[in-house]
Protein backbone atom coordinates (compact mmCIF):
# COMPACT_ATOMS: atom_id res chain seq x y z
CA UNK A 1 15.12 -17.51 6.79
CA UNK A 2 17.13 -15.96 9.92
CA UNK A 3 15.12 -13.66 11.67
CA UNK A 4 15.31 -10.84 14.26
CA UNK A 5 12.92 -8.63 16.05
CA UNK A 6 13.32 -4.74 17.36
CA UNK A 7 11.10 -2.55 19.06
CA UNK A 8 8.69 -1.92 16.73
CA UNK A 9 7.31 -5.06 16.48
CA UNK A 10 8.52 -5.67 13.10
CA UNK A 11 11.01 -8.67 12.28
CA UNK A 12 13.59 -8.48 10.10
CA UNK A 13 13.97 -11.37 7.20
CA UNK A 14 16.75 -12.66 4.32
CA UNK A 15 17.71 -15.50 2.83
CA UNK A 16 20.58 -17.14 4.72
CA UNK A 17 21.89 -18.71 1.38
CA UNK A 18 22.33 -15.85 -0.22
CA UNK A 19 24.92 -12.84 0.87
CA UNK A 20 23.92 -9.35 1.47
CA UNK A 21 25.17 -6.35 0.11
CA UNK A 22 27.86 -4.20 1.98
CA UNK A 23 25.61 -0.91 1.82
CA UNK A 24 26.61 2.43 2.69
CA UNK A 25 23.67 2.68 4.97
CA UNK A 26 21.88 0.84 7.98
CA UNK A 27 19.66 -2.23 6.85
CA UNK A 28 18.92 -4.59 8.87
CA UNK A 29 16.97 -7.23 6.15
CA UNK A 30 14.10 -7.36 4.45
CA UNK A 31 10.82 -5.61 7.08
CA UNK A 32 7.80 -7.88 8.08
CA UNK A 33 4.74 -6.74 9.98
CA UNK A 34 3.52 -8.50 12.89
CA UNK A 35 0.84 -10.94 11.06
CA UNK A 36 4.05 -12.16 9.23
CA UNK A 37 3.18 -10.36 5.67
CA UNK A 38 6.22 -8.00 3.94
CA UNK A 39 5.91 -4.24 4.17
CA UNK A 40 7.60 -1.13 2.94
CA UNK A 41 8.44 0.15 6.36
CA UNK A 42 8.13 3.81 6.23
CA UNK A 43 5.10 3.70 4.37
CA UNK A 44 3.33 0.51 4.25
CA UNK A 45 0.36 -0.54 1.55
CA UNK A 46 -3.04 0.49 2.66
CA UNK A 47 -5.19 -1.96 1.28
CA UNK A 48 -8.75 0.35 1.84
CA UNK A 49 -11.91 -0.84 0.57
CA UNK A 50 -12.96 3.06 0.85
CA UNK A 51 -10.24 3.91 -1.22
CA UNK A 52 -11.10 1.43 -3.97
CA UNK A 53 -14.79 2.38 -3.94
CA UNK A 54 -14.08 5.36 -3.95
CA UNK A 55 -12.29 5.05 -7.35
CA UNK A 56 -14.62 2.76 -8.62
CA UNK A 57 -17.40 5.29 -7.65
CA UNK A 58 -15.90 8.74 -8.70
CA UNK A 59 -15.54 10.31 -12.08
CA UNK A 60 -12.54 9.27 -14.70
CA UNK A 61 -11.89 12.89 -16.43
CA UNK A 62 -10.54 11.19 -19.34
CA UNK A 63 -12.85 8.55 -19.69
CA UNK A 64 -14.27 10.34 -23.03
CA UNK A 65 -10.73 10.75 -24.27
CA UNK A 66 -10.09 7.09 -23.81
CA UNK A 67 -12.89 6.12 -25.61
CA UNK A 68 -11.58 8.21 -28.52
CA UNK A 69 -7.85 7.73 -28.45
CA UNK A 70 -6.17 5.18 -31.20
CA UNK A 71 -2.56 5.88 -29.65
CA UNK A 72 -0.20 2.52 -30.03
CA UNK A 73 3.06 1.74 -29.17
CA UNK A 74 5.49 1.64 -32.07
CA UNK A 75 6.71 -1.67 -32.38
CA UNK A 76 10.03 -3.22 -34.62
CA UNK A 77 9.39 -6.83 -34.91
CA UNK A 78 13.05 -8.45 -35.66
CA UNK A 79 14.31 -11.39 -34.06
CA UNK A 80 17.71 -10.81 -35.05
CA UNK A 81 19.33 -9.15 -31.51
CA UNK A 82 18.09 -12.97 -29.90
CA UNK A 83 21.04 -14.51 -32.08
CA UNK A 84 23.49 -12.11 -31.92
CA UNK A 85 26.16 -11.84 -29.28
CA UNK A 86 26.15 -8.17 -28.62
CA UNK A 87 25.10 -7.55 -24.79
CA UNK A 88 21.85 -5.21 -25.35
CA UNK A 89 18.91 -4.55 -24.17
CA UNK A 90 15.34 -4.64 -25.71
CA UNK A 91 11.87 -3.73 -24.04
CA UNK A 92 9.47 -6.50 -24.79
CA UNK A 93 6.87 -4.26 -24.11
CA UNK A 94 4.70 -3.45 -20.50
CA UNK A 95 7.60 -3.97 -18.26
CA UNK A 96 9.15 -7.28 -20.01
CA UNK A 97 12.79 -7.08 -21.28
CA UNK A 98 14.76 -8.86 -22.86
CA UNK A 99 18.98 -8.19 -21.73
CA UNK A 100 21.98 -9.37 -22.73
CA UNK A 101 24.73 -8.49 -20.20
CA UNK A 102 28.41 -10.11 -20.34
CA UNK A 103 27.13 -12.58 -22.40
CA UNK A 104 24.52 -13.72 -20.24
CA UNK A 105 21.09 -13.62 -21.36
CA UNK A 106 18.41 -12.97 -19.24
CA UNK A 107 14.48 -12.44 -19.53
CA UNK A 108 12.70 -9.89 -16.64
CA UNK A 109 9.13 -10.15 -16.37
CA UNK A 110 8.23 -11.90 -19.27
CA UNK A 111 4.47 -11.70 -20.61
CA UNK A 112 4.20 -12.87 -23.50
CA UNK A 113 0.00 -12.94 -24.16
CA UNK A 114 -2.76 -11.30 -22.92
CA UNK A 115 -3.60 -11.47 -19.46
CA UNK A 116 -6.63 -13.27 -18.27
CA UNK A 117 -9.21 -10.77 -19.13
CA UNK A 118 -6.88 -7.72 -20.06
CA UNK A 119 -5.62 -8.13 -23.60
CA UNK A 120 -2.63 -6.54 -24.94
CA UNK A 121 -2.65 -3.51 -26.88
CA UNK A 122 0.79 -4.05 -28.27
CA UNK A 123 2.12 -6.56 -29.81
CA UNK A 124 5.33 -9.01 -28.79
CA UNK A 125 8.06 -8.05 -30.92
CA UNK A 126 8.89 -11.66 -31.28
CA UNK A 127 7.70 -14.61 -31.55
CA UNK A 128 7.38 -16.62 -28.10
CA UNK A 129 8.81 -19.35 -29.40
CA UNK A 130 11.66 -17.96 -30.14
CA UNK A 131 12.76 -17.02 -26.65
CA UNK A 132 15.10 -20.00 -26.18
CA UNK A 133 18.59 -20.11 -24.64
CA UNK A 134 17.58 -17.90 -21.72
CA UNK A 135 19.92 -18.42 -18.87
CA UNK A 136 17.93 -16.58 -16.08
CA UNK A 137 14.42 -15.55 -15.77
CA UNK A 138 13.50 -12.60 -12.99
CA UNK A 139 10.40 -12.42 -11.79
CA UNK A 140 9.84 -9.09 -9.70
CA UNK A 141 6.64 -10.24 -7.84
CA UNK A 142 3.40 -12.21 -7.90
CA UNK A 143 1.17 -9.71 -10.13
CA UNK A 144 -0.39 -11.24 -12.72
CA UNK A 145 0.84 -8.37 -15.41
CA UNK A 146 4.54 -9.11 -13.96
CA UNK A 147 4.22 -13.25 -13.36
CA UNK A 148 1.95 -14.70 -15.95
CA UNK A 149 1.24 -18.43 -15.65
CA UNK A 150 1.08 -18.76 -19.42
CA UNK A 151 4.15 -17.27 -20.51
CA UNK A 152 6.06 -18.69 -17.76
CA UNK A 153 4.97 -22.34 -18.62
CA UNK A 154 6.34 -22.08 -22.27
CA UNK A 155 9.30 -20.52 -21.05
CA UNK A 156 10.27 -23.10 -18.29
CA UNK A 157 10.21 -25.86 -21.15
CA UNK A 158 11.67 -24.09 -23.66
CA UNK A 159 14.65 -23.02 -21.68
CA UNK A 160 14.65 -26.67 -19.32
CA UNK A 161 17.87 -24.84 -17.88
CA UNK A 162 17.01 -21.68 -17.13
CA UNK A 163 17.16 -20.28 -13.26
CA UNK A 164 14.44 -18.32 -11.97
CA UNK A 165 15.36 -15.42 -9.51
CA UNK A 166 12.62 -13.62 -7.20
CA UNK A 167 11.48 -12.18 -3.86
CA UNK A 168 11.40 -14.02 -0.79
CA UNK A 169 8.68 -16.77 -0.53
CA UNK A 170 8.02 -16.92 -4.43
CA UNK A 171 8.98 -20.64 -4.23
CA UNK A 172 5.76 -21.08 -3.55
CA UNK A 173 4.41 -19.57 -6.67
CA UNK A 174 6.69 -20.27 -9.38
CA UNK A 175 6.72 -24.01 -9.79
CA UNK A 176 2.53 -24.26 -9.40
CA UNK A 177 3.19 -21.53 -13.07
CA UNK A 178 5.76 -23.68 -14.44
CA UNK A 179 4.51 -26.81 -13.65
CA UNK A 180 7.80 -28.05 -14.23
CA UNK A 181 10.79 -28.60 -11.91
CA UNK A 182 12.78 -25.57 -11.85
CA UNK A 183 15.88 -23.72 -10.07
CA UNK A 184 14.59 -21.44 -8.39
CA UNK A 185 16.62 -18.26 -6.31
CA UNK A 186 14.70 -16.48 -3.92
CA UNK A 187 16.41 -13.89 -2.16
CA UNK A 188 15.59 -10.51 0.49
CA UNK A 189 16.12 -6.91 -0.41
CA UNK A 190 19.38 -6.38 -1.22
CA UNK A 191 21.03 -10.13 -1.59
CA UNK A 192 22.84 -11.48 -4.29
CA UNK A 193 21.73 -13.86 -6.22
CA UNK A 194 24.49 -16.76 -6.74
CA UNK A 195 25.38 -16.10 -10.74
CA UNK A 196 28.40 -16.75 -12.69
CA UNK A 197 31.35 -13.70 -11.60
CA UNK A 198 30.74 -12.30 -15.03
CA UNK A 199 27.67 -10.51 -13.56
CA UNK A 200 26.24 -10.00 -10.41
CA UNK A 201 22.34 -9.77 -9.91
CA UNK A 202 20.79 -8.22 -6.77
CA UNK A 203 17.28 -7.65 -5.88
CA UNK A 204 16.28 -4.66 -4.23
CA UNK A 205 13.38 -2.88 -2.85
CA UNK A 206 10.18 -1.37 -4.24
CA UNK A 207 7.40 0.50 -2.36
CA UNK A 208 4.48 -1.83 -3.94
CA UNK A 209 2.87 -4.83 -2.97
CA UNK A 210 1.80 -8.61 -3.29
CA UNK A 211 -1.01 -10.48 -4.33
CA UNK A 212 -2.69 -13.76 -6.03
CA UNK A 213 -5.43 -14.74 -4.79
CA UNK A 214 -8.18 -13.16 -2.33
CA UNK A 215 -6.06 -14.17 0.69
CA UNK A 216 -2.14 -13.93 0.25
CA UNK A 217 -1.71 -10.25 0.22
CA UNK A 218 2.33 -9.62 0.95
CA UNK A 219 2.65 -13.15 1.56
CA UNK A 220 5.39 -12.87 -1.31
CA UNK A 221 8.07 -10.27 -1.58
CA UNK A 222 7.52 -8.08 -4.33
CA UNK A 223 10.96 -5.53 -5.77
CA UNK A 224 13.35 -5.14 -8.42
CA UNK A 225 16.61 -6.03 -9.41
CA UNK A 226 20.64 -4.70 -10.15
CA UNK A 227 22.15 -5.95 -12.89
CA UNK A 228 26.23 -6.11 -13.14
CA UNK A 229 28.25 -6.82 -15.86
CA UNK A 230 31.27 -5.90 -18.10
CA UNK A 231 31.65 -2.81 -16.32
CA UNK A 232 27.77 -1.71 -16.95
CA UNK A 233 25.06 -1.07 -14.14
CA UNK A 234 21.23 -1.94 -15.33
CA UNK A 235 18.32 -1.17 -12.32
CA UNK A 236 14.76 -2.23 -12.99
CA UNK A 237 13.09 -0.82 -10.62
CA UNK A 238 9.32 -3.09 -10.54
CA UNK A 239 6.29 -1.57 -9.78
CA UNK A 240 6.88 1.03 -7.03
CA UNK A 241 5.69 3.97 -5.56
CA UNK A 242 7.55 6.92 -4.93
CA UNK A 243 9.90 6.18 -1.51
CA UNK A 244 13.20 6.86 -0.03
CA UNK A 245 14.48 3.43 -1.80
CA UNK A 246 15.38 5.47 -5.07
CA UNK A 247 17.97 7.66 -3.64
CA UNK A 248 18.98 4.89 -1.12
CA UNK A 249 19.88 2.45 -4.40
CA UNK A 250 21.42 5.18 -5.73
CA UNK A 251 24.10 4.91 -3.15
CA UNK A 252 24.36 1.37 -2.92
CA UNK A 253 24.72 1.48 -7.04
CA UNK A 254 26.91 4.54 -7.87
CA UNK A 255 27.07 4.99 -11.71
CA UNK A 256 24.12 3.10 -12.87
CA UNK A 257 24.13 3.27 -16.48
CA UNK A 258 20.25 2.66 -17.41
CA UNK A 259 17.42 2.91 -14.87
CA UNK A 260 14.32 0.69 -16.44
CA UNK A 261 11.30 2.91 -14.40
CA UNK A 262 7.50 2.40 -14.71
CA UNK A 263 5.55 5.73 -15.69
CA UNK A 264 1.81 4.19 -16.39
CA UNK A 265 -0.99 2.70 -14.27
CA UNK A 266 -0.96 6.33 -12.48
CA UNK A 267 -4.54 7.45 -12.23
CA UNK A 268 -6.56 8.47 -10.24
CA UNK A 269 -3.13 9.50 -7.92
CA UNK A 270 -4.58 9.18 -4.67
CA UNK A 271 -4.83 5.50 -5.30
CA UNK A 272 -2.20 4.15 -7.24
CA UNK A 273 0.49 6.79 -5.98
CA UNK A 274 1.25 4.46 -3.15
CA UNK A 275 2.03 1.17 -5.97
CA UNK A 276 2.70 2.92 -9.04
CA UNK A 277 5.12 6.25 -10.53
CA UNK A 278 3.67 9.61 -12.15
CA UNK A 279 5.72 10.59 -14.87
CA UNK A 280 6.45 13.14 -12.65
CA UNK A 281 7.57 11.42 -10.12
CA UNK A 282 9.63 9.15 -12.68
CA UNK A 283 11.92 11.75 -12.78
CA UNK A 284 12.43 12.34 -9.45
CA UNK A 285 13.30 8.48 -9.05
CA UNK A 286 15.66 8.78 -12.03
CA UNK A 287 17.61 12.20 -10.54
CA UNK A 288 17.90 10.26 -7.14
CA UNK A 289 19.35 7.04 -8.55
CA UNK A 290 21.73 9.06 -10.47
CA UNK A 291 21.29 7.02 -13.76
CA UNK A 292 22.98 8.20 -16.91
CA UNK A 293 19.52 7.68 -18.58
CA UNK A 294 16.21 6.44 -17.64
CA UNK A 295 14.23 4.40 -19.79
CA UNK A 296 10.38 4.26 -18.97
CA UNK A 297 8.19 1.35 -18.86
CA UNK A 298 4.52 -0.11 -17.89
CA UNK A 299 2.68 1.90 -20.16
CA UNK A 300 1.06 1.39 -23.69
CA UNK A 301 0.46 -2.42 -23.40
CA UNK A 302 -2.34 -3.00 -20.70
CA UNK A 303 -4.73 -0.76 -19.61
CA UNK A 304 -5.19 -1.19 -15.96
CA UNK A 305 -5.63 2.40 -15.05
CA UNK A 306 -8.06 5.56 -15.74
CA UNK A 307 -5.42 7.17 -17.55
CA UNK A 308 -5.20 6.69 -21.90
CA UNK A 309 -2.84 4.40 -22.88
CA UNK A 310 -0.27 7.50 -24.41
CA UNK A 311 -1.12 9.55 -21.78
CA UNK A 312 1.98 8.74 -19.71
CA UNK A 313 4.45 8.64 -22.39
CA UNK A 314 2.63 12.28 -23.76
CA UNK A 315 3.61 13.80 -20.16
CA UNK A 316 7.13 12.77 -20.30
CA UNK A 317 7.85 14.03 -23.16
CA UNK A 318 6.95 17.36 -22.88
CA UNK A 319 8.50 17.00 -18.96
CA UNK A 320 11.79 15.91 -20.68
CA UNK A 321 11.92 19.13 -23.07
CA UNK A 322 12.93 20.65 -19.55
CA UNK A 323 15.20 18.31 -18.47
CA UNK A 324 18.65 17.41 -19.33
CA UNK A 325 17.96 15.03 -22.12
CA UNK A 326 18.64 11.72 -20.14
CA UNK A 327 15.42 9.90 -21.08
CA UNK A 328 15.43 7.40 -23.50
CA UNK A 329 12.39 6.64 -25.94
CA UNK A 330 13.09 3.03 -27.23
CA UNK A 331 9.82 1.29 -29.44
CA UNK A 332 8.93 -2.03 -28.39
CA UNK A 333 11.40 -4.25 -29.71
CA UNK A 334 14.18 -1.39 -30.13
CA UNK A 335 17.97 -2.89 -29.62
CA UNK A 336 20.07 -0.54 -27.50
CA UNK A 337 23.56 -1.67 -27.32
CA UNK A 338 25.25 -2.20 -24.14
């Protein structure tokens, strides 16, 4: 990594193997605190004990109407868009897809089971095994929901050639998941990973965070990524907060076709505002990226939040009868054509 350091006490990081993109803004690289651990610079994570009790303590208003709710994720379970040669796009469910872009196929944030403890409530619209041929797998950061050790060793030997792309420092992680040698890319906000000129893939920021085990918080960069390809634009945007990054990828990305945003693990707000998206504030993410449509994810699959599992999905619907009609509904497993 080259490194500088400003006034602020806050040094500057990328990967000097990888270029960065010409942006239509100031950035100097990817922001690190002074104990050496990534931040979101204009509003870094507070990781508060208080605020954690505090949730932990206080009283979920929906906790009866979780209880009762038998919501579930529609789900189409055909195999048949992983043998055709159509670029396309399919959520896998949580925020796992499955894309197709200039012929390249790719896998982002595949989990494939349940995780440790949390099970899923939807089911894979495929069968794991059948995920073969994968040219790249994107890993957005560390979390456990996003980077699943099981999923991630059947995928390494089932696709022995696949490259793995991630944040800065997730070297470290990957291979101990695999346990297999891999390529590995690991690149700052806004590099380019090295690909084939049929597409380009850049990783970008998210206002989120990083963590393992109990002592590796922001150790390992955490984002999303920019797909290119045969004249289409694809942003996943990770886990994130609500920030400045939105409008700011926006510019760097003008005419992004599909934006792929997370609209679950929302409540209570004053604690998961700072890592996670309101439906509400989904759409405000989507109008400042200026994506044609916006296609919402991390919801219905885990339940890591005090909100039901339809309740995000419930709010922006009746959100998008007063919008312009740019938000896509796609069941698990759904093929949209690229």
């Amino acid at each position: 990594m080259s490194k500088e350091t400003t006034n602020t006490v806050v040094t500057y990081v990328k990967n000097s193997d990888l270029l960065t993109r010409s942006l239509p803004f100031e950035w100097k690289g990817t922001p690190v605190d002074k104990r050496g651990r990534f931040v979101y610079e204009d509003m870094p994570f507070v990781n508060s004990f208080r605020d954690v009790l505090k949730w932990q303590l206080s009283r979920n208003p929906q906790k009866s109407e979780k209880k009762t709710d038998h919501w579930k994720l529609q789900v189409i379970e055909d195999e048949s868009f992983l043998t055709s040669n159509q670029d396309c796009l399919v959520w896998l469910g949580h925020a796992s897809f499955f894309i197709r872009l200039a012929g390249v196929r790719m896998l982002i944030d595949p989990v494939l089971f349940n995780v440790s403890i949390v099970k899923r409530h939807s089911a894979l619209p495929v069968r794991p095994e059948s995920l073969k041929g994968i040219d790249y797998i994107l890993i957005s950061h560390d979390h456990r929901d996003h980077c699943d050790e099981k999923s991630l060793q059947l995928l390494a030997k089932q696709n022995p050639n696949a490259v793995f792309l991630s944040g800065l420092k997730m070297e470290e992680v990957i291979p101990k998941l695999t346990k297999r040698e891999t390529e590995i890319q690991t690149a700052g906000w806004y590099q380019e990973y090295k690909t084939p000129s049929a597409i380009s893939i850049t990783y970008v920021p998210s206002r989120h965070w990083g963590r393992r085990y109990l002592t590796d918080t922001n150790v390992h960069l955490w984002g999303g990524f920019v797909l290119e390809g045969d004249g289409k634009v694809i942003y996943f945007g990770g886990d994130s907060g609500y920030g400045k990054h939105f409008e700011q990828i926006g510019k760097a990305f003008p005419g992004i076709d599909y934006s792929l945003i997370g609209v679950g693990a929302y409540k209570p707000e004053f604690f998961m505002g700072q890592s996670h998206l309101s439906p509400t504030d989904s759409l405000k993410a989507l109008k400042d990226t200026g994506a044609k449509y916006m296609i919402p994810m991390h919801f219905g699959t885990f339940d890591l939040a005090d909100e039901p599992l339809g309740d995000p999905l419930k709010v922006l619907q009746k959100l998008d009868e007063k919008s312009r009609g740019n938000i896509l509904f796609p069941a698990v497993g759904d093929v949209i054509h690229l």
